[in-house]
C-alpha atoms as a PDB file:
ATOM      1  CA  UNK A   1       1.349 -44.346  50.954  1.00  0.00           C
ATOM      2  CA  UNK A   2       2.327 -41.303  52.929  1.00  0.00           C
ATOM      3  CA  UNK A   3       1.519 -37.515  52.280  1.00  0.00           C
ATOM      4  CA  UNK A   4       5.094 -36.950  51.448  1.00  0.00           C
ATOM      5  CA  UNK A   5       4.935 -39.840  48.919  1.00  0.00           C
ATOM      6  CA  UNK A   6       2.036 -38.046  46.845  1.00  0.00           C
ATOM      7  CA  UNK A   7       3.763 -34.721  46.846  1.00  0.00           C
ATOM      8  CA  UNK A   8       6.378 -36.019  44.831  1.00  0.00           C
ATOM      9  CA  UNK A   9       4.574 -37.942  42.423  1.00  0.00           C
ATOM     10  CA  UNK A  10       2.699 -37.146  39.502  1.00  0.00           C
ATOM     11  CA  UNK A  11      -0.777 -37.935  39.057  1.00  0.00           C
ATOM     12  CA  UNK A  12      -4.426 -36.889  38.715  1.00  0.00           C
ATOM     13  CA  UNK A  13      -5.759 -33.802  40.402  1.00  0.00           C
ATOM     14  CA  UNK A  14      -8.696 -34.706  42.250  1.00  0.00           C
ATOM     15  CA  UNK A  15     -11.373 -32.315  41.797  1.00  0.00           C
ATOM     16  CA  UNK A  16     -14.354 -32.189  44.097  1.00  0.00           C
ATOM     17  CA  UNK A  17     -16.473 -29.969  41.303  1.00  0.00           C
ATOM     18  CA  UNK A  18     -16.505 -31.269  37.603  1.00  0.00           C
ATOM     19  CA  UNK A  19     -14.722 -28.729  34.925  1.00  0.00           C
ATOM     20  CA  UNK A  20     -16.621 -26.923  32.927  1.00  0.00           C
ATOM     21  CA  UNK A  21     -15.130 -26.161  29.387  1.00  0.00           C
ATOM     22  CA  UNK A  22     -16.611 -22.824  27.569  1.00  0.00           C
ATOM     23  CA  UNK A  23     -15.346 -21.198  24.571  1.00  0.00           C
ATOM     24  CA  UNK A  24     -13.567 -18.259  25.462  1.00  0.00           C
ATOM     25  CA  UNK A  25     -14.635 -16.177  22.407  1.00  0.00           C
ATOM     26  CA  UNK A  26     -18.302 -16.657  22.817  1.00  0.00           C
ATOM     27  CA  UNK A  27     -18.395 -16.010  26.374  1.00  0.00           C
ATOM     28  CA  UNK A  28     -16.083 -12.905  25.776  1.00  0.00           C
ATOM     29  CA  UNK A  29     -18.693 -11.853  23.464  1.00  0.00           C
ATOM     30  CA  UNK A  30     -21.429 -11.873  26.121  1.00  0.00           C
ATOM     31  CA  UNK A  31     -19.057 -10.185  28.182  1.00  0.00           C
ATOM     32  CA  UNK A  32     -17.834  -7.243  25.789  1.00  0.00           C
ATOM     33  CA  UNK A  33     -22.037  -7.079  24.949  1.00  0.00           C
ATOM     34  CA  UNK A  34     -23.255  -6.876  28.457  1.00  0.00           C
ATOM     35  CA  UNK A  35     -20.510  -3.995  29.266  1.00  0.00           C
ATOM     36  CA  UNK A  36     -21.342  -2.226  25.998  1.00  0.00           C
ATOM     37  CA  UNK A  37     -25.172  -2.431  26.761  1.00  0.00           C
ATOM     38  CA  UNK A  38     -24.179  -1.095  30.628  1.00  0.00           C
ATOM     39  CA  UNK A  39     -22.740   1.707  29.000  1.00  0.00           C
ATOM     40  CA  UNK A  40     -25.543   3.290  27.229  1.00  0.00           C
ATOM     41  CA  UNK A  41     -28.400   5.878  28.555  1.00  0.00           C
ATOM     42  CA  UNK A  42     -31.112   3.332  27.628  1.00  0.00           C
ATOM     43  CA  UNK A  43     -29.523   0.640  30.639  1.00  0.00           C
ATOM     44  CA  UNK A  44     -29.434   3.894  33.088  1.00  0.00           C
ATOM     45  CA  UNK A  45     -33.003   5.044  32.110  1.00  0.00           C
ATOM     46  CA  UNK A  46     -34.275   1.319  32.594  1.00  0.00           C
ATOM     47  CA  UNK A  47     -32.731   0.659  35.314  1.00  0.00           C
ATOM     48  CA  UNK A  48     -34.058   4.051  36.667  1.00  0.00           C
ATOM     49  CA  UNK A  49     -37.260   2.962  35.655  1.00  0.00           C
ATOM     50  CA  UNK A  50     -37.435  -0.503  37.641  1.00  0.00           C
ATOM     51  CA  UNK A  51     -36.327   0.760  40.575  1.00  0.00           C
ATOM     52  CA  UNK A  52     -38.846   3.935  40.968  1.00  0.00           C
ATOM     53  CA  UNK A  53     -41.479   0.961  40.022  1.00  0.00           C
ATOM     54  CA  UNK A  54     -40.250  -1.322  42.713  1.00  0.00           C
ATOM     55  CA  UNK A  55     -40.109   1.220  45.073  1.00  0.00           C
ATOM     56  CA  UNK A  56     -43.703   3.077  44.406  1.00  0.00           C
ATOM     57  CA  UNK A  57     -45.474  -0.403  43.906  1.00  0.00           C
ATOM     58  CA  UNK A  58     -43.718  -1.528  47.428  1.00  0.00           C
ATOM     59  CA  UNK A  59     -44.883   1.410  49.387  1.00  0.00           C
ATOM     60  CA  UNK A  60     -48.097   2.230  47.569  1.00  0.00           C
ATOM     61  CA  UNK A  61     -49.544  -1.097  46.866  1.00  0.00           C
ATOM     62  CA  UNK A  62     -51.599  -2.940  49.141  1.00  0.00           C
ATOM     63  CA  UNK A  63     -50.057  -4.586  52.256  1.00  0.00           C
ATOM     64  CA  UNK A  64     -51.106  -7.912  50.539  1.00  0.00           C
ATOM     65  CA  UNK A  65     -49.064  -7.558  47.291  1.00  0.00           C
ATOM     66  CA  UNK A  66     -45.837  -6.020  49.140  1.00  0.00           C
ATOM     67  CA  UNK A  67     -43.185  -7.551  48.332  1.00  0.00           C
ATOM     68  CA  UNK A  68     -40.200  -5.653  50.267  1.00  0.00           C
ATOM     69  CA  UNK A  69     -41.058  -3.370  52.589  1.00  0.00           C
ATOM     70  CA  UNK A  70     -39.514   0.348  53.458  1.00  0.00           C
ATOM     71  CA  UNK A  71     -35.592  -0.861  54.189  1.00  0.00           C
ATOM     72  CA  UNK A  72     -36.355  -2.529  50.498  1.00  0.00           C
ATOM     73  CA  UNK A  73     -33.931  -5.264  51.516  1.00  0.00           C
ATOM     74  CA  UNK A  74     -34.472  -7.317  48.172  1.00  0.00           C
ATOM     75  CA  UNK A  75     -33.908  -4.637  46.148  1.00  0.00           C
ATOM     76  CA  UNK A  76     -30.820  -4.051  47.934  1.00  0.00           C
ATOM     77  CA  UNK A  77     -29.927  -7.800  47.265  1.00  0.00           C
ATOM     78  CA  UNK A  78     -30.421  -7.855  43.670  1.00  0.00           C
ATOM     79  CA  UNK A  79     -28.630  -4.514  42.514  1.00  0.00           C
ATOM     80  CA  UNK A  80     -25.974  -6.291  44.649  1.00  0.00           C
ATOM     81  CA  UNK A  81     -26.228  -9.018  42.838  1.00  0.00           C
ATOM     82  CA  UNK A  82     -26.123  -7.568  39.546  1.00  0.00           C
ATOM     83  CA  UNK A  83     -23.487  -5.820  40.700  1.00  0.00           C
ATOM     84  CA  UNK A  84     -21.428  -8.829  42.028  1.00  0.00           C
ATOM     85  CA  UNK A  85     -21.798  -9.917  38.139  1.00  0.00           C
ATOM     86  CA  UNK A  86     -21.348  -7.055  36.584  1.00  0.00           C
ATOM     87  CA  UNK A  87     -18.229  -6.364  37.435  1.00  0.00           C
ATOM     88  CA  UNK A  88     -16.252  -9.414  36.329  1.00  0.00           C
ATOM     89  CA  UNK A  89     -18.180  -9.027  32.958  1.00  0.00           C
ATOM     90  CA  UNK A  90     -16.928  -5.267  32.771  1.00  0.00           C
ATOM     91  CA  UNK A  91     -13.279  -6.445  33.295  1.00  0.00           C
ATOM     92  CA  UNK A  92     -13.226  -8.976  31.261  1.00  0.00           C
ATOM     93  CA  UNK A  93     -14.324  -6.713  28.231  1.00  0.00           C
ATOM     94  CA  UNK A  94     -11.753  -4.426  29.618  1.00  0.00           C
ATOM     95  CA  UNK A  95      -9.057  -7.509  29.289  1.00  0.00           C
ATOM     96  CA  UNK A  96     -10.147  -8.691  25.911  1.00  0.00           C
ATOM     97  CA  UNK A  97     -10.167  -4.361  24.618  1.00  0.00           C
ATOM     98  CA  UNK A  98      -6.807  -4.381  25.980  1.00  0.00           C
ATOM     99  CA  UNK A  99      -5.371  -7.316  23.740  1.00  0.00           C
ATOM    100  CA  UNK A 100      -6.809  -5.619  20.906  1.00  0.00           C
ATOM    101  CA  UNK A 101      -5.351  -2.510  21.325  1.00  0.00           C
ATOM    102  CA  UNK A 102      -1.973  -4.118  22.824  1.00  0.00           C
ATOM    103  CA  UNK A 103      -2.010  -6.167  19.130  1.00  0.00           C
ATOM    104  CA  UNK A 104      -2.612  -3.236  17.023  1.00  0.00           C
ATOM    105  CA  UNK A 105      -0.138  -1.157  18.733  1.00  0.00           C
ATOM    106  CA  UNK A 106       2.015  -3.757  17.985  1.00  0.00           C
ATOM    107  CA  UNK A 107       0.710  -4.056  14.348  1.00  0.00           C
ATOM    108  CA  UNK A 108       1.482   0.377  14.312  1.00  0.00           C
ATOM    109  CA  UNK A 109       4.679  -0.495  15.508  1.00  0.00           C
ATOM    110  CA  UNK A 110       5.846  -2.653  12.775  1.00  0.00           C
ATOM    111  CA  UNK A 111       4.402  -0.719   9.899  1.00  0.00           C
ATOM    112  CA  UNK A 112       6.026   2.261  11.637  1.00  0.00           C
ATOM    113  CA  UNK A 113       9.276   0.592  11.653  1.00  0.00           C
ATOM    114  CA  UNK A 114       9.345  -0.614   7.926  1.00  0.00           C
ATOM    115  CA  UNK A 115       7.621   3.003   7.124  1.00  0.00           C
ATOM    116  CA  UNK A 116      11.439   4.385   8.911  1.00  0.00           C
ATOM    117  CA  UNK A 117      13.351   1.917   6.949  1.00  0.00           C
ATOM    118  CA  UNK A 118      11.740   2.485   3.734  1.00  0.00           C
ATOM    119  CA  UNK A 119      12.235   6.198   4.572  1.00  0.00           C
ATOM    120  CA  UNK A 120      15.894   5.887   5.237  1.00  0.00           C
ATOM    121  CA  UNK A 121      16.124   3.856   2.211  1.00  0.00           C
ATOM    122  CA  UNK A 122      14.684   6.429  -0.007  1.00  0.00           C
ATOM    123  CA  UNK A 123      17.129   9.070   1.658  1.00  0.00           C
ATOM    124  CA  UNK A 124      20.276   7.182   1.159  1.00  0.00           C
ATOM    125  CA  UNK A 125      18.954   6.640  -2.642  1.00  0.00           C
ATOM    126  CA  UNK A 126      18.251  10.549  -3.178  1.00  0.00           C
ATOM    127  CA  UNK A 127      22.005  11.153  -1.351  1.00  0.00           C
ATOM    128  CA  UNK A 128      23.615   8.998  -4.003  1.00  0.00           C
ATOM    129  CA  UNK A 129      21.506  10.578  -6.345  1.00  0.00           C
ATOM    130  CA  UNK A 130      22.617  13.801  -6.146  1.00  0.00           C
ATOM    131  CA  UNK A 131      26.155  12.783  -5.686  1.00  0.00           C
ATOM    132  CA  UNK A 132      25.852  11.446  -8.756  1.00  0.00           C
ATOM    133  CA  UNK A 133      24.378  14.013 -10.743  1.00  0.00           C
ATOM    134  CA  UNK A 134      26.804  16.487  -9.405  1.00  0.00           C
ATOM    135  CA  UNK A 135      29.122  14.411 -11.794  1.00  0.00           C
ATOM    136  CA  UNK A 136      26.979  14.769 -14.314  1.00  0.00           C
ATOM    137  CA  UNK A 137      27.773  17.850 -16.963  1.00  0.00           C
ATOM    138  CA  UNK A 138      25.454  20.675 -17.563  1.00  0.00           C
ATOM    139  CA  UNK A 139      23.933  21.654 -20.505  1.00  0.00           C
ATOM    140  CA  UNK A 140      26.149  24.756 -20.835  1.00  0.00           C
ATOM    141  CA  UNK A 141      29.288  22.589 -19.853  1.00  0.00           C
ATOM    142  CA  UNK A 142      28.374  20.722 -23.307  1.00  0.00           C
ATOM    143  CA  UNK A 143      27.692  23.733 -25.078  1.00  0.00           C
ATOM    144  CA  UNK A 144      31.054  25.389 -24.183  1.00  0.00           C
ATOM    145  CA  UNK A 145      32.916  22.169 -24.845  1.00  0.00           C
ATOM    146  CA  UNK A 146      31.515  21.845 -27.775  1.00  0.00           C
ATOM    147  CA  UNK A 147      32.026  25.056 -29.058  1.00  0.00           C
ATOM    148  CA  UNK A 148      35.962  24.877 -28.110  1.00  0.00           C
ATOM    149  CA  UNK A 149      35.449  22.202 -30.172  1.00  0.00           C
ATOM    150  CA  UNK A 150      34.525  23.806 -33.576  1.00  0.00           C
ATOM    151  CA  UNK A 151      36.851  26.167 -32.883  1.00  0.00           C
ATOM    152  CA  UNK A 152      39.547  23.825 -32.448  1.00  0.00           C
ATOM    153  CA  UNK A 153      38.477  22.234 -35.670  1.00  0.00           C
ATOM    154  CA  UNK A 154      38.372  25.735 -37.380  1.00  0.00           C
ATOM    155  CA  UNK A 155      41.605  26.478 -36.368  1.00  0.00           C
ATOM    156  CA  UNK A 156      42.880  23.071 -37.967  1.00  0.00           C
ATOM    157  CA  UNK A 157      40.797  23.722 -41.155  1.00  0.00           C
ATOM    158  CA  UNK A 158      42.472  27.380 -41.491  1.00  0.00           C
ATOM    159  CA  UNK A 159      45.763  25.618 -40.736  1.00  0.00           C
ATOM    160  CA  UNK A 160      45.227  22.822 -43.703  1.00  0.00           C
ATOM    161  CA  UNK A 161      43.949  25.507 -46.013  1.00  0.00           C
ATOM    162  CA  UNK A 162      46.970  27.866 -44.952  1.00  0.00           C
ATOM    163  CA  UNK A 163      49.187  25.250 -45.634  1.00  0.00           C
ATOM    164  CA  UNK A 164      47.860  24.583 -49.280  1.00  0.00           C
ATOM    165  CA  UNK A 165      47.416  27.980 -49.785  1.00  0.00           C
ATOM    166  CA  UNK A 166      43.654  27.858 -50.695  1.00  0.00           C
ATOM    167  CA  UNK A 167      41.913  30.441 -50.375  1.00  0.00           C
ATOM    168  CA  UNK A 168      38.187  28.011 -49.930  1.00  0.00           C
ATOM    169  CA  UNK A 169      36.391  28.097 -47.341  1.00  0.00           C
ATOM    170  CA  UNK A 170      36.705  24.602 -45.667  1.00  0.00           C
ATOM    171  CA  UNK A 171      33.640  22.628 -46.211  1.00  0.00           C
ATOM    172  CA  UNK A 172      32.386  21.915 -42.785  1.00  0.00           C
ATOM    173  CA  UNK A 173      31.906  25.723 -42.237  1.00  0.00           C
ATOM    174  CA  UNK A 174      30.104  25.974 -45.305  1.00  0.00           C
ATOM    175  CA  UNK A 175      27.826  23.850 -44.822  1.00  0.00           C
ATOM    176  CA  UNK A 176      26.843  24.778 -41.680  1.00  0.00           C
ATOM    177  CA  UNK A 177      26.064  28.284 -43.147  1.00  0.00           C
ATOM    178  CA  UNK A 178      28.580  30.047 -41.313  1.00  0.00           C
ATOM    179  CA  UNK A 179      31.915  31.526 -42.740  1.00  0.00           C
ATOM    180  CA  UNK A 180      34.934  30.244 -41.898  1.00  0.00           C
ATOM    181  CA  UNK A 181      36.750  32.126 -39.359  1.00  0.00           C
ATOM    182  CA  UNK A 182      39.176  33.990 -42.521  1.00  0.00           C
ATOM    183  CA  UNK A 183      35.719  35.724 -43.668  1.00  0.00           C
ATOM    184  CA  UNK A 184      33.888  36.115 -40.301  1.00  0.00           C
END
């Protein structure tokens, strides 16, 4: 089978190293732990701490127990190291942070939006509101109407007792405790 044969068919990948399979979450865990413990005065002072120690026990110590000498090459090699993993670790806390705060800006955003809508609601409902109880008659509006009212009805009772020639007071009046107009 030629090269060109392969290219266009669909098959197994051959992999040279096996796959490893790790949950994400856990190792993101490590990772957002390890950056979080990098970030604290306790790693810096510890660190500190090694290091002066690695570098008084290699140039104080006997020339038999030396273990890097001046240039302090392996020292050099494993802050490198540490380094070298560090740094992935860091930005992969970084990554997962940033989800969390890209899905609760999201999350802000939506509440926000139904906060507006709710809010426009409530407007348009306090609009109609007072639309409506512009319509609405006043207490005095009553009163007056009401008033032209008993007058009216006055003015018919004084017109009925006119007419029979009466000279009662008409009932209504009475017993409301107030004259009729005639007396008033």
């Amino acid at each position: 089978m030629s090269s060109s044969d392969r290219l266009n068919t669909p098959g197994r990948e051959r992999r040279w190293l096996p796959r490893v399979r790790m949950d994400s979450e856990v190792f993101g865990s490590f990772a957002e732990g390890f950056a979080r413990f990098m970030g604290t005065a306790s790693f810096l002072i510890w660190m500190t701490v090694l290091i002066v120690a690695w570098v008084c026990w290699n140039v104080f110590a006997p020339a038999a127990w030396i273990v890097d000498e001046f240039p302090f090459i392996f020292l050099t090699l494993l802050l490198s190291l540490q380094a070298s993993y560090a740094a992935p670790l860091i930005l992969l806390a970084q990554n997962r942070q940033e989800a969390r705060e890209r899905v609760s800006l999201e999350h802000d955003r939506e509440v926000a939006a139904q906060a507006r809508a709710d809010t426009d609601f409530l407007a348009r409902e306090i609009a109609a509101l007072r639309m409506r109880i512009g319509d609405l008659a006043t207490r005095d509006f009553i009163r007056s109407e009401l008033r032209d009212l008993l007058d009216e009805l006055d003015k018919a009772a004084d017109a009925e007792d006119g007419a029979r020639g009466s000279g009662r007071d008409h009932p209504r009046t009475r017993d409301a405790g107030r004259p009729s107009g005639r007396d008033g």
